[in-house]
PDB file of N, CA and C in Angstrom:
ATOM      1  N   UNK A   1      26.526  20.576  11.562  1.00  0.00           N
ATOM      2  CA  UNK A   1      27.097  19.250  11.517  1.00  0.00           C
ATOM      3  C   UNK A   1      26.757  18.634  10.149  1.00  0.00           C
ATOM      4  N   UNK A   2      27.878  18.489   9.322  1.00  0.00           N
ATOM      5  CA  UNK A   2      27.981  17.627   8.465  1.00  0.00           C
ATOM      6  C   UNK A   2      27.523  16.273   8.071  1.00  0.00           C
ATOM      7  N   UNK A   3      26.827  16.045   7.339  1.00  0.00           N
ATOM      8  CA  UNK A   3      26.239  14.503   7.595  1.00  0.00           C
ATOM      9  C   UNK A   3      25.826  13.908   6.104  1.00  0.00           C
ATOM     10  N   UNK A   4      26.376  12.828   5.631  1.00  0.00           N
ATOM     11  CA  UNK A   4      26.673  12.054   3.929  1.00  0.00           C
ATOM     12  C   UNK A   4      26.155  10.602   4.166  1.00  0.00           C
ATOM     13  N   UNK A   5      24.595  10.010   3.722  1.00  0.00           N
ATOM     14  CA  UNK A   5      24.514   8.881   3.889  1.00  0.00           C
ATOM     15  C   UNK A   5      24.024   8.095   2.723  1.00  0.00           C
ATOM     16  N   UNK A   6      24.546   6.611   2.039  1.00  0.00           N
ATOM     17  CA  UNK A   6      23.914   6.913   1.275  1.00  0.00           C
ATOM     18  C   UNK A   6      23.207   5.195   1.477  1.00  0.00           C
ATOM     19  N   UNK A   7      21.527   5.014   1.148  1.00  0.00           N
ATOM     20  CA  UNK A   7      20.729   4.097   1.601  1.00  0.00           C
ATOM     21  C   UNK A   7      20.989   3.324  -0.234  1.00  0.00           C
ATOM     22  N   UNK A   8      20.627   2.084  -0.231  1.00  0.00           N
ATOM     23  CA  UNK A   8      20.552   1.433  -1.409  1.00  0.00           C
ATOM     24  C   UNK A   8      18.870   0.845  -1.166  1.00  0.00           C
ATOM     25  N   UNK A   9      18.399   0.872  -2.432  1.00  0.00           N
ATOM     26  CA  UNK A   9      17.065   0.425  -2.385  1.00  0.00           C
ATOM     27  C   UNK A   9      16.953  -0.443  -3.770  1.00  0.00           C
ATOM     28  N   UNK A  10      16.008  -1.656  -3.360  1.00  0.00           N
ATOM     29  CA  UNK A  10      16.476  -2.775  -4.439  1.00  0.00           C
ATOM     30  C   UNK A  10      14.610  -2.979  -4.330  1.00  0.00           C
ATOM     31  N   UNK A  11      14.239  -3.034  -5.879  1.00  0.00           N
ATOM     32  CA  UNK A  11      12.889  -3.251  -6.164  1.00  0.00           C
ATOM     33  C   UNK A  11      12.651  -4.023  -7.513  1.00  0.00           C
ATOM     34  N   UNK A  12      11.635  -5.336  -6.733  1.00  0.00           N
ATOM     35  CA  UNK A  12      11.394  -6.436  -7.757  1.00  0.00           C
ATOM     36  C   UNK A  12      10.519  -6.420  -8.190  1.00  0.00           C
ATOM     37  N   UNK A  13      10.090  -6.496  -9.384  1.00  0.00           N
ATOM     38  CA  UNK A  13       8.330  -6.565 -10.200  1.00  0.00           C
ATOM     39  C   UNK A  13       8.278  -7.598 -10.572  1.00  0.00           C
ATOM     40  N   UNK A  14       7.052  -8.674 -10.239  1.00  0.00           N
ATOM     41  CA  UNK A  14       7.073 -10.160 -10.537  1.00  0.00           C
ATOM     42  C   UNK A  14       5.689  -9.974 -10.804  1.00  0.00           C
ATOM     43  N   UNK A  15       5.142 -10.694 -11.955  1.00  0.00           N
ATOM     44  CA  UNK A  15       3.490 -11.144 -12.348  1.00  0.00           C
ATOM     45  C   UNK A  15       3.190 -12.599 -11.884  1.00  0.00           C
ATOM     46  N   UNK A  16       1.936 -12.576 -11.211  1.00  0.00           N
ATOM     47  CA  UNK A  16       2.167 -14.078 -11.001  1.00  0.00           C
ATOM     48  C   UNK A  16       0.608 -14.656 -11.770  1.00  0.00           C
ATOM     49  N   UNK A  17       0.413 -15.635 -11.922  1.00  0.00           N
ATOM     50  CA  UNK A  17      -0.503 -16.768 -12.870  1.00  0.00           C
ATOM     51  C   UNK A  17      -1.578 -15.786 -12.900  1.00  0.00           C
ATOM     52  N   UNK A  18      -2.214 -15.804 -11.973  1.00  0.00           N
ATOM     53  CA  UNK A  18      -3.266 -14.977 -12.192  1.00  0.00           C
ATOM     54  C   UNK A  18      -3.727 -13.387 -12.483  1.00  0.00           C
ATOM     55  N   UNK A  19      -2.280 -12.844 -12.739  1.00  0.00           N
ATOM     56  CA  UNK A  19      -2.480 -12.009 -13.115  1.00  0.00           C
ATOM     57  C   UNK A  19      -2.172 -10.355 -12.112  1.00  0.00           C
ATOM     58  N   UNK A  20      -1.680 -10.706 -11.401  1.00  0.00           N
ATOM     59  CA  UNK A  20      -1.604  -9.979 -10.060  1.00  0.00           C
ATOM     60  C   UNK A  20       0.229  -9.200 -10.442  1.00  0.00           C
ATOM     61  N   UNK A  21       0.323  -8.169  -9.913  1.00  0.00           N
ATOM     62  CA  UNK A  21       1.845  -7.423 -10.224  1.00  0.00           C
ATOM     63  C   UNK A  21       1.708  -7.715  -8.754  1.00  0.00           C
ATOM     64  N   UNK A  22       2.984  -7.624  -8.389  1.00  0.00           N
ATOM     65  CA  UNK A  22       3.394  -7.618  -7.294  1.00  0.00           C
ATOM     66  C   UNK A  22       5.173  -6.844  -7.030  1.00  0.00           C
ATOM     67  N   UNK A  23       5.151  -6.324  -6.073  1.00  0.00           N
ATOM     68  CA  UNK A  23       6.328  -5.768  -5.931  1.00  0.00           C
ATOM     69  C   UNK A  23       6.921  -5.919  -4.614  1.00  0.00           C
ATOM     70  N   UNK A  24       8.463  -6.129  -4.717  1.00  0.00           N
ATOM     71  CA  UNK A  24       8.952  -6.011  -3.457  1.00  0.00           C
ATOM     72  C   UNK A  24      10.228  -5.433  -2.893  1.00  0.00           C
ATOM     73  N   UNK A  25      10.180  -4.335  -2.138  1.00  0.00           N
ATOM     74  CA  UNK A  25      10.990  -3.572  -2.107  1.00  0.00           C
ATOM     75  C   UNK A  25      11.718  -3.468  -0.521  1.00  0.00           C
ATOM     76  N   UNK A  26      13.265  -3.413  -1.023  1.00  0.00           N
ATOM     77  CA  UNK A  26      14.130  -3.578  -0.130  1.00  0.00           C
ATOM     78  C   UNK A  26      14.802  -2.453   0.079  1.00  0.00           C
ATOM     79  N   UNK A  27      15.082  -1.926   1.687  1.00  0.00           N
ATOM     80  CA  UNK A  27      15.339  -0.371   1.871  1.00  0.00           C
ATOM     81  C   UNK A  27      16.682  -0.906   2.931  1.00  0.00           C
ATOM     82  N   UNK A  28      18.057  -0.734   2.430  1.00  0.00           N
ATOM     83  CA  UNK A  28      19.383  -1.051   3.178  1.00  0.00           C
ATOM     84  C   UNK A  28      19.844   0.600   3.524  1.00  0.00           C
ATOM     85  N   UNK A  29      19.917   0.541   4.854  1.00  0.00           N
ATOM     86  CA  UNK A  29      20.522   1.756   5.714  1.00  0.00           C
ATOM     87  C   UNK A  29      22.182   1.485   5.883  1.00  0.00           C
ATOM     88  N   UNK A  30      22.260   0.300   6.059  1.00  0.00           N
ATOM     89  CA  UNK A  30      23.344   0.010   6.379  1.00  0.00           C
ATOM     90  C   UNK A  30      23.496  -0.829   7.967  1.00  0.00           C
ATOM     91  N   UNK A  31      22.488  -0.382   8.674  1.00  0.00           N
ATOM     92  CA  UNK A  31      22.222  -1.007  10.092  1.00  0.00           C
ATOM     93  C   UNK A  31      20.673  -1.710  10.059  1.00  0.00           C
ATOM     94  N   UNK A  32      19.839  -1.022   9.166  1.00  0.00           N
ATOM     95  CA  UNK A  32      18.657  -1.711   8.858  1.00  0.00           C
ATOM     96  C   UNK A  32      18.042  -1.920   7.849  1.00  0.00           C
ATOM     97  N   UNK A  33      17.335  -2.917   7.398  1.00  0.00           N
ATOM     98  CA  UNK A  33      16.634  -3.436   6.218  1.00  0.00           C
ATOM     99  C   UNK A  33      15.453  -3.007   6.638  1.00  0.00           C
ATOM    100  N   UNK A  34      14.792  -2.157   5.798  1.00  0.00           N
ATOM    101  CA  UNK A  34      12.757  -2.145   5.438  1.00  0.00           C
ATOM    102  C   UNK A  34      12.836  -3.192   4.716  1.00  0.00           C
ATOM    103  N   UNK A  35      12.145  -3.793   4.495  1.00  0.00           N
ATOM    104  CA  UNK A  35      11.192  -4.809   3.335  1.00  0.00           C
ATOM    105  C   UNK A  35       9.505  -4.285   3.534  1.00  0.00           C
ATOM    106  N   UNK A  36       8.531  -4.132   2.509  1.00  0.00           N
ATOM    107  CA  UNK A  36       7.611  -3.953   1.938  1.00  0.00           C
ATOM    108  C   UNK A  36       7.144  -4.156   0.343  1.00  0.00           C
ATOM    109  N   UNK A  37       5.722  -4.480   0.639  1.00  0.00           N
ATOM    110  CA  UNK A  37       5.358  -5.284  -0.586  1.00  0.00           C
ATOM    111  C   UNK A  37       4.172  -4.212  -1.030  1.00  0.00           C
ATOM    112  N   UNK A  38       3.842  -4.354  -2.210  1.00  0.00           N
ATOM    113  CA  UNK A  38       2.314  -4.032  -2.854  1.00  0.00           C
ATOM    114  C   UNK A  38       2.075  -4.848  -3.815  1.00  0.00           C
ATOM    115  N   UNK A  39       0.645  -4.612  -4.318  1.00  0.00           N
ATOM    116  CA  UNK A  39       0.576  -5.768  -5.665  1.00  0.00           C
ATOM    117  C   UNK A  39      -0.537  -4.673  -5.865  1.00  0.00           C
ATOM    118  N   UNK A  40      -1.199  -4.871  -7.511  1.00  0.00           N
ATOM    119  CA  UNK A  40      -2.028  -4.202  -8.403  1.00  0.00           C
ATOM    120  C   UNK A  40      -2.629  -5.757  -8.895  1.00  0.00           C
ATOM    121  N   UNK A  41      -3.821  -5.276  -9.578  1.00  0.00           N
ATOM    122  CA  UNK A  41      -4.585  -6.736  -9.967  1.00  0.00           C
ATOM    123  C   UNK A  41      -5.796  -6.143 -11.008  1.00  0.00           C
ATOM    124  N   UNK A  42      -5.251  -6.266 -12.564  1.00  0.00           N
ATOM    125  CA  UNK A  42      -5.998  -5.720 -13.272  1.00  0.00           C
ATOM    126  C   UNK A  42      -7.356  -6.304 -13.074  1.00  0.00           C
ATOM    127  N   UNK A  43      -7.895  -5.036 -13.310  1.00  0.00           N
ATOM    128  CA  UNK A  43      -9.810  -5.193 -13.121  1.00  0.00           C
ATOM    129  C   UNK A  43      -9.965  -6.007 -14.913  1.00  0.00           C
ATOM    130  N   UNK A  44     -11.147  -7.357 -14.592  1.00  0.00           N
ATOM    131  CA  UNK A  44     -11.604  -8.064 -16.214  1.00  0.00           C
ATOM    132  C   UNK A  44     -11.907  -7.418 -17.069  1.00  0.00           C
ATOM    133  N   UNK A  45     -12.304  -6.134 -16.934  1.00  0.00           N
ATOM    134  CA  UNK A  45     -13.006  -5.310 -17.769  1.00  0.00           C
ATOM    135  C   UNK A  45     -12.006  -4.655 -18.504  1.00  0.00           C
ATOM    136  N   UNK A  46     -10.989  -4.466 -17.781  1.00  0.00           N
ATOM    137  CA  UNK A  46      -9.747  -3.805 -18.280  1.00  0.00           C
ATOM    138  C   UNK A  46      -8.910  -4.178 -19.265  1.00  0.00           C
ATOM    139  N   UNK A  47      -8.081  -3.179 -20.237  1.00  0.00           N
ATOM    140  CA  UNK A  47      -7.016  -3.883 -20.859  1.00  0.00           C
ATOM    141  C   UNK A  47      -6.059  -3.633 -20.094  1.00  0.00           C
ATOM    142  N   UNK A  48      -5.334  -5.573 -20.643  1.00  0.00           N
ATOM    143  CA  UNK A  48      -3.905  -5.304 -19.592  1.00  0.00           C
ATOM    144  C   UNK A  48      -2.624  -4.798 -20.199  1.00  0.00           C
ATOM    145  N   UNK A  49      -2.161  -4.053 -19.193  1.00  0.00           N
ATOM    146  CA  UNK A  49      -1.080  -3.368 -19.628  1.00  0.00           C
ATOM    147  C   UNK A  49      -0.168  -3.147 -18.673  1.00  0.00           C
ATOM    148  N   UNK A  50       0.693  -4.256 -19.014  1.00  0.00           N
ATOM    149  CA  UNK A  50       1.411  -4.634 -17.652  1.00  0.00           C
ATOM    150  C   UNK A  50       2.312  -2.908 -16.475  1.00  0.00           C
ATOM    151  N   UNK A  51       2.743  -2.358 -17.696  1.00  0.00           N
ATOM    152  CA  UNK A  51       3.634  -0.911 -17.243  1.00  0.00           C
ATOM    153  C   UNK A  51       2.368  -0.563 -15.987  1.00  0.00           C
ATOM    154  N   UNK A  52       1.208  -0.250 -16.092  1.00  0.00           N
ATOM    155  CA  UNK A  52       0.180   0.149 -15.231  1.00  0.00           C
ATOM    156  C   UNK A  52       0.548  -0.468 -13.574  1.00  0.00           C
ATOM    157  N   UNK A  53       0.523  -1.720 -13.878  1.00  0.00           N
ATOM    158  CA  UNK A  53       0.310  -2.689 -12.800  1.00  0.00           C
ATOM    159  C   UNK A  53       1.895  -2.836 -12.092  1.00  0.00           C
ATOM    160  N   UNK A  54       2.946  -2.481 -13.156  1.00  0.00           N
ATOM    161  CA  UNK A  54       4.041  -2.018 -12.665  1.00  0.00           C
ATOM    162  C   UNK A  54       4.040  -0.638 -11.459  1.00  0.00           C
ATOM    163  N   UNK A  55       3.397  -0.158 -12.190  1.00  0.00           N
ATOM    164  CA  UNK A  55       3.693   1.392 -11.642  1.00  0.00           C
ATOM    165  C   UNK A  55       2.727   1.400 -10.265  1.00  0.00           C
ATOM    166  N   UNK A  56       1.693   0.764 -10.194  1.00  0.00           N
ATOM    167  CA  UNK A  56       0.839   0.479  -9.140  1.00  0.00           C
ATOM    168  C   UNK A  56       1.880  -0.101  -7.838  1.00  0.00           C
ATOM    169  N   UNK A  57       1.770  -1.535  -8.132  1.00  0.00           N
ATOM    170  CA  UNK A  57       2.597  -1.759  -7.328  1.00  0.00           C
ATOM    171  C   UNK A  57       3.706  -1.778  -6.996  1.00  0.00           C
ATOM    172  N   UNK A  58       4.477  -1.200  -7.195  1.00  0.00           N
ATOM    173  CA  UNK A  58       5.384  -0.369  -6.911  1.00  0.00           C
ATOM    174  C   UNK A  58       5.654   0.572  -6.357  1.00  0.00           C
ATOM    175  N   UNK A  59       4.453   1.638  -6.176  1.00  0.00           N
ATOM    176  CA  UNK A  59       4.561   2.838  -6.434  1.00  0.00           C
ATOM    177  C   UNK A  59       3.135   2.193  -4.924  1.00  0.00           C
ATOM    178  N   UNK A  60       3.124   1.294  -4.521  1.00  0.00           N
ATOM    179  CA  UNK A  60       2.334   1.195  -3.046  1.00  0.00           C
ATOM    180  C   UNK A  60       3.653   0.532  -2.141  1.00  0.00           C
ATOM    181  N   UNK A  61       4.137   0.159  -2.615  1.00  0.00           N
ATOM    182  CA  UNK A  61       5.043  -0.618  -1.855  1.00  0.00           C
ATOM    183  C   UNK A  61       5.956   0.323  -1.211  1.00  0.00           C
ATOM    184  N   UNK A  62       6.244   1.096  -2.740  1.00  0.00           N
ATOM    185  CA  UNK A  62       6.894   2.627  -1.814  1.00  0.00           C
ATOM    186  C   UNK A  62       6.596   3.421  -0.911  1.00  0.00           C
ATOM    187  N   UNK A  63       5.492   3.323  -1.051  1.00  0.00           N
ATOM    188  CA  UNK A  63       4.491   4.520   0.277  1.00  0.00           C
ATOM    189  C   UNK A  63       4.433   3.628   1.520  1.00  0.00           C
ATOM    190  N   UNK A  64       4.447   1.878   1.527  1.00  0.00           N
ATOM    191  CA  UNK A  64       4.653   1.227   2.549  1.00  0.00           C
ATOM    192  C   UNK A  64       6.071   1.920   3.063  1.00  0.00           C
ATOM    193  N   UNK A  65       6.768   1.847   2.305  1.00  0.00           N
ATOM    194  CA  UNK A  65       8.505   2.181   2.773  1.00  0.00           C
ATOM    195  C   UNK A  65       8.609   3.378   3.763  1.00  0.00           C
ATOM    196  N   UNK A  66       7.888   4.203   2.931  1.00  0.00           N
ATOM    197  CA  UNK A  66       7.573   5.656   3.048  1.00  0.00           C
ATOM    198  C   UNK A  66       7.281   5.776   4.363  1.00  0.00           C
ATOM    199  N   UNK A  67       5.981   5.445   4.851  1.00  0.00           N
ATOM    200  CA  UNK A  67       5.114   5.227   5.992  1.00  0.00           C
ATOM    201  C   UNK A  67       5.886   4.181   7.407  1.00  0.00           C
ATOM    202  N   UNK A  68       6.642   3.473   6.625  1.00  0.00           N
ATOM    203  CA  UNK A  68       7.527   2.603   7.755  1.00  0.00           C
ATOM    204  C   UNK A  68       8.589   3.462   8.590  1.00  0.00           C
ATOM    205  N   UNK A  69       9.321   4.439   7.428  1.00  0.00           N
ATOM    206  CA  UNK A  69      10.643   5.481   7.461  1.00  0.00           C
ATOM    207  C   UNK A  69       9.883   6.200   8.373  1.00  0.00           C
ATOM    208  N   UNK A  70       8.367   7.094   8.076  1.00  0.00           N
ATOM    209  CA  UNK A  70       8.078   8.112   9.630  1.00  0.00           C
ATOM    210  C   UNK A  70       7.493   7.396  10.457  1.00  0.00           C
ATOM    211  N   UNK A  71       7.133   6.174  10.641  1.00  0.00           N
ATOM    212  CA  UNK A  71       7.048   5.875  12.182  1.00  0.00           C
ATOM    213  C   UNK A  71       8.136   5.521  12.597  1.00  0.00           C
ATOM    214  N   UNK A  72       9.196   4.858  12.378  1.00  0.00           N
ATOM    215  CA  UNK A  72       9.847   4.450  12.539  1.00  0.00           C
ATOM    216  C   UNK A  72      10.756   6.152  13.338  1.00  0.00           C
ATOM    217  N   UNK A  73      10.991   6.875  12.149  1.00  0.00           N
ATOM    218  CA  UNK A  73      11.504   7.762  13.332  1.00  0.00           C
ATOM    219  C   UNK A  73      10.774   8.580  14.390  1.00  0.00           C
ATOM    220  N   UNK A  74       9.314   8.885  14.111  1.00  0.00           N
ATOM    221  CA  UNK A  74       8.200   9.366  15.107  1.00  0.00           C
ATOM    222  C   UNK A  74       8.978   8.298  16.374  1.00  0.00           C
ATOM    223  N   UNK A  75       9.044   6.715  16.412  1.00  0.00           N
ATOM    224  CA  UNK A  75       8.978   6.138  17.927  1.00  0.00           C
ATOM    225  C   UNK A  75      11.130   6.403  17.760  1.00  0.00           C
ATOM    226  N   UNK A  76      11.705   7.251  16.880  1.00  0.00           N
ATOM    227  CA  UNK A  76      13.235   7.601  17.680  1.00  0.00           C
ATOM    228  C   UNK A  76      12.673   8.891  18.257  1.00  0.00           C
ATOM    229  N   UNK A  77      12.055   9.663  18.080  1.00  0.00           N
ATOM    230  CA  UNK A  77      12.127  10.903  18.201  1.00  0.00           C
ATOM    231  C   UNK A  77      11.754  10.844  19.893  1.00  0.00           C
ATOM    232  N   UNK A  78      10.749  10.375  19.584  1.00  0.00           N
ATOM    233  CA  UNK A  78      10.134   9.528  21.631  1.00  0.00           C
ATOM    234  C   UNK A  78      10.888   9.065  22.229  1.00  0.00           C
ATOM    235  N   UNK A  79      11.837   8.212  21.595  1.00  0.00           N
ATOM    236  CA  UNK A  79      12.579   7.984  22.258  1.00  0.00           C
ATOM    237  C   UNK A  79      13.953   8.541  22.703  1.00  0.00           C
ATOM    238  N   UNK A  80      14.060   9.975  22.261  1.00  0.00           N
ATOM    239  CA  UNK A  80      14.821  11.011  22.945  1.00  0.00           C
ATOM    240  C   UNK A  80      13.982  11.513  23.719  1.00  0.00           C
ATOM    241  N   UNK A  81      13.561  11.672  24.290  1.00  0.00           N
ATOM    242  CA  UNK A  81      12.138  12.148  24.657  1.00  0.00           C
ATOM    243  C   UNK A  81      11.894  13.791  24.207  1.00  0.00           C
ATOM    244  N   UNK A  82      11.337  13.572  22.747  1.00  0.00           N
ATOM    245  CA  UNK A  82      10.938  14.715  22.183  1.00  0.00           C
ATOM    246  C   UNK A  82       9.696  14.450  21.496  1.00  0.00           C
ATOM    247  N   UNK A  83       8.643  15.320  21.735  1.00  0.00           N
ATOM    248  CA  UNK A  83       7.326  15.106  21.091  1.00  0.00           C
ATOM    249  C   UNK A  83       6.998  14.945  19.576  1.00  0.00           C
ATOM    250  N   UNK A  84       6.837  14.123  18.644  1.00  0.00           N
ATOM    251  CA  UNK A  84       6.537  14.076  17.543  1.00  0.00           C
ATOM    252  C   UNK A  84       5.311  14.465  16.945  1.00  0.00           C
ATOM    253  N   UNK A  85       4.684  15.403  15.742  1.00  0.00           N
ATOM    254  CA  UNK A  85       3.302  14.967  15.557  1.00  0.00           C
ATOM    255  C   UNK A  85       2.686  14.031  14.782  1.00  0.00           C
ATOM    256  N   UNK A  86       1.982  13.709  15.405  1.00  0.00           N
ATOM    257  CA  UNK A  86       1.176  12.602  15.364  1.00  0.00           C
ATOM    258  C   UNK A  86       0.505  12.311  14.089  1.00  0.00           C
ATOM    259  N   UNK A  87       0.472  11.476  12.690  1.00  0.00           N
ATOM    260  CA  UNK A  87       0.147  11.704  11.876  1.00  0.00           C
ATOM    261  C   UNK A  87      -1.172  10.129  11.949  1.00  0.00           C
ATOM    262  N   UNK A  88      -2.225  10.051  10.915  1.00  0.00           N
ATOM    263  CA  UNK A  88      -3.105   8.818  11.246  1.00  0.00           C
ATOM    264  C   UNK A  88      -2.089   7.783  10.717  1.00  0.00           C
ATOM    265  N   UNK A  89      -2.432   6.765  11.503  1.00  0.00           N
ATOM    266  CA  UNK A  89      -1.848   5.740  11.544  1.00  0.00           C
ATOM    267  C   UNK A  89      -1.953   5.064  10.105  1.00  0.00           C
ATOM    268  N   UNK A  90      -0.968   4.187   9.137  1.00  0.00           N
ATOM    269  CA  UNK A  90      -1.395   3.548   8.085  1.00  0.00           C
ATOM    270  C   UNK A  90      -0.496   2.182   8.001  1.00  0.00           C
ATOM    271  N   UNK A  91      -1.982   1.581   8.097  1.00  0.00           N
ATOM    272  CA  UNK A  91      -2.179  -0.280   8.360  1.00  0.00           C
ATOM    273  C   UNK A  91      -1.806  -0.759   6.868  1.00  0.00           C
ATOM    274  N   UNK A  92      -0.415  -0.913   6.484  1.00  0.00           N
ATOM    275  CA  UNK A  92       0.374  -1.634   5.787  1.00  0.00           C
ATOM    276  C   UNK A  92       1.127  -2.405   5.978  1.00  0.00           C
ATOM    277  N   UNK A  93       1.290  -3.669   5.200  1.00  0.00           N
ATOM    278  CA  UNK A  93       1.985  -4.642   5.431  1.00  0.00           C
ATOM    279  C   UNK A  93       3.264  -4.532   5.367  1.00  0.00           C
ATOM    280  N   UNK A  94       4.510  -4.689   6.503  1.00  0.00           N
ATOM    281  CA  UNK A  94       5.608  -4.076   6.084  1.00  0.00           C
ATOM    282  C   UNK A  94       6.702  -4.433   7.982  1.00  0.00           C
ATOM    283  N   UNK A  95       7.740  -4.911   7.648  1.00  0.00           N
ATOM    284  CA  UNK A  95       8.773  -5.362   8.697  1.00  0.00           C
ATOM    285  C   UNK A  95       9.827  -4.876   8.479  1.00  0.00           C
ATOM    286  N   UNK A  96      10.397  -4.926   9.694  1.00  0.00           N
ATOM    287  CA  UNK A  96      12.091  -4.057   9.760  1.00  0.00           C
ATOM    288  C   UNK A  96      12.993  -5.030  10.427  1.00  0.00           C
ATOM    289  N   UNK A  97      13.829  -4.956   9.765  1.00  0.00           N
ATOM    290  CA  UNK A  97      14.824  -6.313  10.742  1.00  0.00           C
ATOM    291  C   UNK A  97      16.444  -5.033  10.558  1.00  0.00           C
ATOM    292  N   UNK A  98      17.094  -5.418  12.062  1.00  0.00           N
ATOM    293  CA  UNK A  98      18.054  -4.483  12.361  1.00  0.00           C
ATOM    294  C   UNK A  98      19.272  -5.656  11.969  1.00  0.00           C
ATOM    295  N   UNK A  99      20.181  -5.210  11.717  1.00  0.00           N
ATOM    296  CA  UNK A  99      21.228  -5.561  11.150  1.00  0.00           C
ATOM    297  C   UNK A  99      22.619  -4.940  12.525  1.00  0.00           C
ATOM    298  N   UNK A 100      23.066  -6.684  13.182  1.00  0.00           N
ATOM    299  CA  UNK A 100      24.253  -5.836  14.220  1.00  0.00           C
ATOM    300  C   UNK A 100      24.881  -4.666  13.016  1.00  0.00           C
ATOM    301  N   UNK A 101      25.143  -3.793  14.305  1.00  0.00           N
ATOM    302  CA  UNK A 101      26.544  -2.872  13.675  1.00  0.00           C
ATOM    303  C   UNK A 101      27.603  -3.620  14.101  1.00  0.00           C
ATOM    304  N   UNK A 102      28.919  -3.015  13.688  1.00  0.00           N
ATOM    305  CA  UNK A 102      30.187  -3.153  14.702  1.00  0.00           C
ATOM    306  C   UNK A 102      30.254  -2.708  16.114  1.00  0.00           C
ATOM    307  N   UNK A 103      29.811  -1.891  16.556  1.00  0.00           N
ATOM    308  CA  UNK A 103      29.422  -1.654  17.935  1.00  0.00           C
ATOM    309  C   UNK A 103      29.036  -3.143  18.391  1.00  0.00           C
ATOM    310  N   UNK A 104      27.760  -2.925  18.049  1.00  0.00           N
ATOM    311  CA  UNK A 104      27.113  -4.660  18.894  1.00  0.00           C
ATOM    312  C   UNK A 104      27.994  -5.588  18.581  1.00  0.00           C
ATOM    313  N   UNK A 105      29.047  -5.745  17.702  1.00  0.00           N
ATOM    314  CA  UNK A 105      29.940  -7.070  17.353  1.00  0.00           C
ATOM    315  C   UNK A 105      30.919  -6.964  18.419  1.00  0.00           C
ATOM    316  N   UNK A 106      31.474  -5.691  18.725  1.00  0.00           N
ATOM    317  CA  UNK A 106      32.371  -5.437  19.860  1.00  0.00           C
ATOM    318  C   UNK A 106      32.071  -6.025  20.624  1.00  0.00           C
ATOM    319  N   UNK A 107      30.445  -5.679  21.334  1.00  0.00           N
ATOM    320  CA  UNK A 107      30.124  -5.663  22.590  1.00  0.00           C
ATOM    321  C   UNK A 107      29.943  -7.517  22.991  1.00  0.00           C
ATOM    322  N   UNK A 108      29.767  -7.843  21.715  1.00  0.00           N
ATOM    323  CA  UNK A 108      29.716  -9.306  21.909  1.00  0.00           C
ATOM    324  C   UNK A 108      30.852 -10.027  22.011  1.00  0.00           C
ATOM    325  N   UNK A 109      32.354  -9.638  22.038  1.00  0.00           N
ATOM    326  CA  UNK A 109      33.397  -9.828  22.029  1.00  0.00           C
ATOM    327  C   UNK A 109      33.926  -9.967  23.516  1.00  0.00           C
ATOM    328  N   UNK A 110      33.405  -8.762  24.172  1.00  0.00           N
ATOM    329  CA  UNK A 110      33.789  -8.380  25.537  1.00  0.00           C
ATOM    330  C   UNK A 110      33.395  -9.509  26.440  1.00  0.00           C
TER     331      UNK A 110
END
């Protein structure tokens, strides 16, 4: 079975006063939005160099994404009822909001 999908992913790098990168990254399926964040926070001792603090947070925010994408299908897979394995759990900050399809617009029609 044939299968062509293609996801758009939209990622913001913002510095804020104190010095903190922050990133925020948006994952469109088409039926669902990820959103997840990271931030980097140069150490005083350090020179700053913003590309670093880019690549930091960014590059956590992604692994939030990352980590959202396999649980997220670990609890579809259960919910065919097929056993997934079990990987440790990772406590990142990170929400999913579902987006009706046309299906559900139908069904709200009826």
């Amino acid at each position: 079975m044939a299968h062509t999908a293609e996801w758009r992913v939209r990622l913001h790098l913002f510095e804020d006063d104190d010095g903190t990168t922050k990133a925020h990254v948006v994952l469109d399926t088409g039926t669902t939005a990820f959103t997840c964040h990271g931030t980097a926070h140069c150490h005083p001792a350090d020179a700053d160099v913003p590309e670093i603090g880019d690549e930091l947070a960014a590059g956590r925010a992604l692994r939030n994404i990352a980590q959202r994408l396999l649980d997220t299908a670990e609890r579809d897979i259960a919910g065919h009822g097929v056993a997934a394995a079990r990987h440790p759990a990772d406590h990142r900050t990170a929400h999913v909001t579902r987006r009706p399809s046309r299906r559900d617009k139908k069904e709200d029609r009826s």
